[in-house]
C-alpha atoms as a PDB file:
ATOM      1  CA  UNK A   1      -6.336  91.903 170.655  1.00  0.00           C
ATOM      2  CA  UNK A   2      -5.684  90.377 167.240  1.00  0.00           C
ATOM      3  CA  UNK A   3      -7.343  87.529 166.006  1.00  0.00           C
ATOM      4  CA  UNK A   4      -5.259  85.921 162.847  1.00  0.00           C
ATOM      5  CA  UNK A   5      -7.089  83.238 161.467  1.00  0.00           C
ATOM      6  CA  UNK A   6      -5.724  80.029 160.454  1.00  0.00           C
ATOM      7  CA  UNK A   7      -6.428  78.134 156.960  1.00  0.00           C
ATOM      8  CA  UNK A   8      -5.942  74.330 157.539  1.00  0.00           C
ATOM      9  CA  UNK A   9      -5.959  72.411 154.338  1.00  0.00           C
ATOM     10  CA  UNK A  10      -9.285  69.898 154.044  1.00  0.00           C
ATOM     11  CA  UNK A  11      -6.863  66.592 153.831  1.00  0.00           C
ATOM     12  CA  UNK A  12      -4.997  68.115 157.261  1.00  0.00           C
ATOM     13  CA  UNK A  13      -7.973  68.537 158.634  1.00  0.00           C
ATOM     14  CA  UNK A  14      -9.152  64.664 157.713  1.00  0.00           C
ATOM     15  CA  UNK A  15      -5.933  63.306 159.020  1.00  0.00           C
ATOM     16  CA  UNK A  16      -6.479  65.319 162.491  1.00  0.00           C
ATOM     17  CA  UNK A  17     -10.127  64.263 162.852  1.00  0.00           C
ATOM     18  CA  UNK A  18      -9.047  60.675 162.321  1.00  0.00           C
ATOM     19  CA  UNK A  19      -6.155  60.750 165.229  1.00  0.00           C
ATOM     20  CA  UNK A  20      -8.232  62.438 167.363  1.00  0.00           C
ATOM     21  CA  UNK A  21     -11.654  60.665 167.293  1.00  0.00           C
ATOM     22  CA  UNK A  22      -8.749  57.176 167.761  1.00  0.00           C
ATOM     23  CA  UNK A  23      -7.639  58.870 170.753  1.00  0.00           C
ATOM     24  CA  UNK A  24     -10.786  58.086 172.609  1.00  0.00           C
ATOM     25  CA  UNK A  25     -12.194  54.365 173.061  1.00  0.00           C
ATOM     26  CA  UNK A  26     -14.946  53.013 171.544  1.00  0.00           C
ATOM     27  CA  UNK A  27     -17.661  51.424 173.665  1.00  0.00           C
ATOM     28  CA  UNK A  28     -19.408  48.377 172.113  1.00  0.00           C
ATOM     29  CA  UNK A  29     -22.940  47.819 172.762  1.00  0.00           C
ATOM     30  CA  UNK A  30     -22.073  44.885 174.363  1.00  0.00           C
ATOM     31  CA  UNK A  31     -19.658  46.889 177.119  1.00  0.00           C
ATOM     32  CA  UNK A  32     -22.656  49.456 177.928  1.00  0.00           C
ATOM     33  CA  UNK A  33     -24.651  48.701 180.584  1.00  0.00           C
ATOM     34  CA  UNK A  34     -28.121  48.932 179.851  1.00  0.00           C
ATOM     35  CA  UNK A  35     -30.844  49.925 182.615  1.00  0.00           C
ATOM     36  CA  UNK A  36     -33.721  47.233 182.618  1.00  0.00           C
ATOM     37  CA  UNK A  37     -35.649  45.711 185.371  1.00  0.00           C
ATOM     38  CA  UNK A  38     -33.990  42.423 186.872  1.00  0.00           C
ATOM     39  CA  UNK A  39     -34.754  39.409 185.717  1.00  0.00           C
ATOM     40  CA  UNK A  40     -36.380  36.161 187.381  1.00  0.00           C
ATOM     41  CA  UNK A  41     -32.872  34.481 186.347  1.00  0.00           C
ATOM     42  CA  UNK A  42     -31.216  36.828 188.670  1.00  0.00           C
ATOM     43  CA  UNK A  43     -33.682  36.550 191.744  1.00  0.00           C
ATOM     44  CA  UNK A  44     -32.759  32.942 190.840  1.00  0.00           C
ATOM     45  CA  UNK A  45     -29.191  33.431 191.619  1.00  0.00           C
ATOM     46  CA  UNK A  46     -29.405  35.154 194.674  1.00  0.00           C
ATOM     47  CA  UNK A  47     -31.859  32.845 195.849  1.00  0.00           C
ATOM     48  CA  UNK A  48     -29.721  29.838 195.376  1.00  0.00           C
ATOM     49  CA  UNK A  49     -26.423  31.484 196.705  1.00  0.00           C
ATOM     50  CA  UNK A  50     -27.854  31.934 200.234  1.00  0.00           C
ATOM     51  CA  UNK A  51     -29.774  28.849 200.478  1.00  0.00           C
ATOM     52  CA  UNK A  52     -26.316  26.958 199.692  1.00  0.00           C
ATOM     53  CA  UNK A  53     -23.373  28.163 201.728  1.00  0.00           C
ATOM     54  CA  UNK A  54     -20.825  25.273 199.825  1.00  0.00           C
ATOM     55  CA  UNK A  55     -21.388  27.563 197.162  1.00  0.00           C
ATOM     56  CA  UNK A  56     -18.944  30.403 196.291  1.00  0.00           C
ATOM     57  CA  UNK A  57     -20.386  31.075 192.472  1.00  0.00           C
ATOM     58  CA  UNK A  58     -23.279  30.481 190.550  1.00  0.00           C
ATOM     59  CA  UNK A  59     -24.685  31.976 187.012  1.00  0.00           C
ATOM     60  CA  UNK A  60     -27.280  31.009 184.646  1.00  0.00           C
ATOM     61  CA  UNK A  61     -26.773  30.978 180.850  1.00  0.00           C
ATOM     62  CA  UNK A  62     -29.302  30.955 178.438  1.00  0.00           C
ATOM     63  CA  UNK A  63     -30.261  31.898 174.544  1.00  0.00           C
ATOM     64  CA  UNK A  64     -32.508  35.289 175.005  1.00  0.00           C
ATOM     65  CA  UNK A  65     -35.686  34.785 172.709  1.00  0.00           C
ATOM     66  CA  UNK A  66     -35.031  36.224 168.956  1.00  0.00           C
ATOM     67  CA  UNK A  67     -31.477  35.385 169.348  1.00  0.00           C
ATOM     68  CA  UNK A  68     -29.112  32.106 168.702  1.00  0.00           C
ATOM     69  CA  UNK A  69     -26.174  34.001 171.062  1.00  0.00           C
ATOM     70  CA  UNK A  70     -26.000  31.380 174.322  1.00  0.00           C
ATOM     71  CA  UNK A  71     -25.077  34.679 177.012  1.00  0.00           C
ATOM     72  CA  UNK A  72     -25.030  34.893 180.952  1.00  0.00           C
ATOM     73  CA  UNK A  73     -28.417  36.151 181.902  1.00  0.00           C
ATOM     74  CA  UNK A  74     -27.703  36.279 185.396  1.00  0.00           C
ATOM     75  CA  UNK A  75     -24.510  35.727 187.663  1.00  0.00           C
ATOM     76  CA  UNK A  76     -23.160  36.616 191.277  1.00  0.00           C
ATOM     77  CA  UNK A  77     -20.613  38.398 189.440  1.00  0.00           C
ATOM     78  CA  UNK A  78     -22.219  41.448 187.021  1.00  0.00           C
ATOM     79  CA  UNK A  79     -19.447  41.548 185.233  1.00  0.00           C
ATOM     80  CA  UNK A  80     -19.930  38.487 184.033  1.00  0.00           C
ATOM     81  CA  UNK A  81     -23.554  39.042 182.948  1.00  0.00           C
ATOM     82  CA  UNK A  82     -23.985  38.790 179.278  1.00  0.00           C
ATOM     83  CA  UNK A  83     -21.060  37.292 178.247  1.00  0.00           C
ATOM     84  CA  UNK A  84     -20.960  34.506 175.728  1.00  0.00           C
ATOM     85  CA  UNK A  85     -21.061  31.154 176.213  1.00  0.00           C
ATOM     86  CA  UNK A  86     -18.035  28.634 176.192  1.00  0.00           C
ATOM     87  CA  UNK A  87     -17.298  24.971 176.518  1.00  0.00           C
ATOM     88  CA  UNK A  88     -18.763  24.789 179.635  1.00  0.00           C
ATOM     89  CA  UNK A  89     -21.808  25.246 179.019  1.00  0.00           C
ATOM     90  CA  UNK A  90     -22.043  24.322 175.131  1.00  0.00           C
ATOM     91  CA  UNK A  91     -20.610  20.707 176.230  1.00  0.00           C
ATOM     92  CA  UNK A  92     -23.846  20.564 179.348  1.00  0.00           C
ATOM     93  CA  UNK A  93     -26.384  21.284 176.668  1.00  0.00           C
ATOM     94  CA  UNK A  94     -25.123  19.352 174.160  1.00  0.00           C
ATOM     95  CA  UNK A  95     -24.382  16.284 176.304  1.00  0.00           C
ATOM     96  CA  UNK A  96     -26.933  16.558 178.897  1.00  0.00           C
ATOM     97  CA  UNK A  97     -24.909  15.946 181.474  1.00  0.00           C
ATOM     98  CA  UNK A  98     -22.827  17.954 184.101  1.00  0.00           C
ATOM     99  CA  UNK A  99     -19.297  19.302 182.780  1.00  0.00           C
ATOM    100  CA  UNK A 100     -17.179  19.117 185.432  1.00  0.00           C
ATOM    101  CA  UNK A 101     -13.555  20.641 185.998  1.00  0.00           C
ATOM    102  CA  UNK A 102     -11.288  20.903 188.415  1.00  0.00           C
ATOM    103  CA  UNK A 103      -9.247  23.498 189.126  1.00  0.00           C
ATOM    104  CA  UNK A 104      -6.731  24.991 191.287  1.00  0.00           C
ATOM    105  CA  UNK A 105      -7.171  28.452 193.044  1.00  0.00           C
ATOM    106  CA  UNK A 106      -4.787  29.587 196.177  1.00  0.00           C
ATOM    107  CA  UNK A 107      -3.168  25.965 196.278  1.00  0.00           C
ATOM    108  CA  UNK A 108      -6.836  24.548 196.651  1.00  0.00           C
ATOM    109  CA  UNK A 109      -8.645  22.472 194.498  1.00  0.00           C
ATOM    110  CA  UNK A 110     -11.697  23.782 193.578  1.00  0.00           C
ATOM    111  CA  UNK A 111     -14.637  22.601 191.607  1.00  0.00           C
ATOM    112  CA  UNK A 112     -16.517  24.411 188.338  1.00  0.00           C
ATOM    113  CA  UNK A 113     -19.289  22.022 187.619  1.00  0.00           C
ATOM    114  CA  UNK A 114     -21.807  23.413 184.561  1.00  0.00           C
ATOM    115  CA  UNK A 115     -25.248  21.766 184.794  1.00  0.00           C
ATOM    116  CA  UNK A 116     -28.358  21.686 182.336  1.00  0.00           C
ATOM    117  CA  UNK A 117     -31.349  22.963 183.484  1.00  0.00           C
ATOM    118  CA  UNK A 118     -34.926  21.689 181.949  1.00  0.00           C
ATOM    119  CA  UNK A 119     -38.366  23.247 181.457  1.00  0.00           C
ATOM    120  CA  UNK A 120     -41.102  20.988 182.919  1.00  0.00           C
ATOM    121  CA  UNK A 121     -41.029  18.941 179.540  1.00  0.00           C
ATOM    122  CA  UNK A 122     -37.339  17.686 180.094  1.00  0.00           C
ATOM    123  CA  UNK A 123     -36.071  20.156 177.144  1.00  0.00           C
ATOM    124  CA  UNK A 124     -32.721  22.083 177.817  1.00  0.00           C
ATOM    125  CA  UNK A 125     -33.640  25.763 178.590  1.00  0.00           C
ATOM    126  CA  UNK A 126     -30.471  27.025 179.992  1.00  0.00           C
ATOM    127  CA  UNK A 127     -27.487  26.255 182.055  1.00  0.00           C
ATOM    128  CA  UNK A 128     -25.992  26.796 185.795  1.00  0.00           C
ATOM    129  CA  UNK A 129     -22.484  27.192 186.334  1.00  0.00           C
ATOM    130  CA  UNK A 130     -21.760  26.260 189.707  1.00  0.00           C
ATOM    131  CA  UNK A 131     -18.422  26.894 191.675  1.00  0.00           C
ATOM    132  CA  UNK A 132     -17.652  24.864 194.961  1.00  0.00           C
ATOM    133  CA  UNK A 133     -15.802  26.279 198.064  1.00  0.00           C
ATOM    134  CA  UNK A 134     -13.066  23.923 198.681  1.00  0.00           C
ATOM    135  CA  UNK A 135     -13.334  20.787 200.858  1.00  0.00           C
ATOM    136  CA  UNK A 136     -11.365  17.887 202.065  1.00  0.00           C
ATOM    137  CA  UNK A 137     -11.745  14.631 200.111  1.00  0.00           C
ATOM    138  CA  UNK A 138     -14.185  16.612 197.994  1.00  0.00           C
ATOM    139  CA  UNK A 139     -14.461  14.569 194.690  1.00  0.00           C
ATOM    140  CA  UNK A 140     -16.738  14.410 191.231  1.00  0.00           C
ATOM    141  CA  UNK A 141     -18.972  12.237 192.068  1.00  0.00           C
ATOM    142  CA  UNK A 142     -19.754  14.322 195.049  1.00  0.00           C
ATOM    143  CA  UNK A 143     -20.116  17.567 193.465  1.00  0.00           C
ATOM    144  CA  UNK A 144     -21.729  16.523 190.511  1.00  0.00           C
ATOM    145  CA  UNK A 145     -24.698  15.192 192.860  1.00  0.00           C
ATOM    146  CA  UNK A 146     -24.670  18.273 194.429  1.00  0.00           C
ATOM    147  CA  UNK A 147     -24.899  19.711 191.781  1.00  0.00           C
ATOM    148  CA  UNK A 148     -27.384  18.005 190.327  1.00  0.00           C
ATOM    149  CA  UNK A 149     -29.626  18.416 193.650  1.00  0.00           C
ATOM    150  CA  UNK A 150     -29.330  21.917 193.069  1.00  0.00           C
ATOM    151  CA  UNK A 151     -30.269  22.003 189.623  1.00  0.00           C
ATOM    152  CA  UNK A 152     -33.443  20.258 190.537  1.00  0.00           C
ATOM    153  CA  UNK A 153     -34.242  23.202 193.084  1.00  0.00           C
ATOM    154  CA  UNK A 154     -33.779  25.454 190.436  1.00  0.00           C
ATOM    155  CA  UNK A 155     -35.985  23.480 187.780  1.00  0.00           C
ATOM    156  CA  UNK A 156     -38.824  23.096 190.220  1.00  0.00           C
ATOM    157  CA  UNK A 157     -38.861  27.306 190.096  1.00  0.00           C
ATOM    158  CA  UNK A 158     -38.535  27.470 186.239  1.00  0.00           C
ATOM    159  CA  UNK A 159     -40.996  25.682 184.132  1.00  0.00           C
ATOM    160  CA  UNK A 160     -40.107  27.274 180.919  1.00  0.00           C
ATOM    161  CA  UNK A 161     -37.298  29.459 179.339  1.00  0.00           C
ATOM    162  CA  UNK A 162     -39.543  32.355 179.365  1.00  0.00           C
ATOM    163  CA  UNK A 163     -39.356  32.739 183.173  1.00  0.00           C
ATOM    164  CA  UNK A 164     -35.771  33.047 183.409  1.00  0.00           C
ATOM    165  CA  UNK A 165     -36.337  36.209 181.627  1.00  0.00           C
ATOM    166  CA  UNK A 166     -39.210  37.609 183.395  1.00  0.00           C
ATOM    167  CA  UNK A 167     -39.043  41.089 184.908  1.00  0.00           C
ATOM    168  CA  UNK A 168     -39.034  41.709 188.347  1.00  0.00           C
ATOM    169  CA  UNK A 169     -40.058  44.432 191.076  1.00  0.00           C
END
């Protein structure tokens, strides 16, 4: 057998490392999925979800400690899980109040209502993002006190941010 060998010139050899290292995607830290312990946050959400059966979504966002990026620490949907913040929940904590919207899924309406959540000294530790299953004559001021019952269950667990991000077994 004869080997011949092959002199590639350094730039050609540049230009084909380039193309082929763009062939392949790049993963950003935030796409990897990282192997920690569940948090309290998520225990939380699970919690909540089958204690409420008018329910259909829920997810908790929060600022992690050493950080100023609001993320979702804890969802019924992982995917959703550390995403950033939007209006939904920058509008709760800024306002205090619930941010409610109302949208339209499979000819329903549905509601979306994001809700502050306090430590035990009335600051703003997080929010919950709460989706409704679809009833008749369902209104805002009906899901927003629902919601707002809810949030209370969920404060009477939590007495501090620190909790929500508390490992567990």
């Amino acid at each position: 057998m004869v080997c011949a060998s092959i002199r590639i010139p350094r730039t050609m050899l540049l230009v084909l490392s380039v193309v082929g290292v763009s062939l392949f995607p790049v993963v950003s830290r935030s796409q990897t999925k990282t192997t920690t312990a569940p948090i309290y946050a998520q225990r939380l959400v699970e919690e909540t979800l089958s204690a409420h059966p008018e329910i259909t979504g829920l997810e908790l966002a929060a600022t992690p400690s050493g950080t100023n990026q609001c993320i979702t620490i804890a969802s019924n949907e992982t995917k959703g899980i550390g995403e950033k913040c939007d209006k939904d929940e920058f509008t709760a904590m800024k306002t205090n109040h619930p941010f409610v919207e109302k949208e339209k899924e499979n000819g329903k309406e549905v509601y979306d209502v994001t809700i502050p959540i306090h430590d035990t000294n009335g600051k703003i530790i997080a929010t919950a993002g709460i989706d409704f299953k679809p009833e008749p004559n369902q209104s805002d001021a009906q899901v927003t006190g629902r919601s707002q019952q809810i949030a209370k269950e969920i404060e009477s667990k939590v007495k501090s941010k620190e909790k929500l991000f508390e490992p567990v077994a």
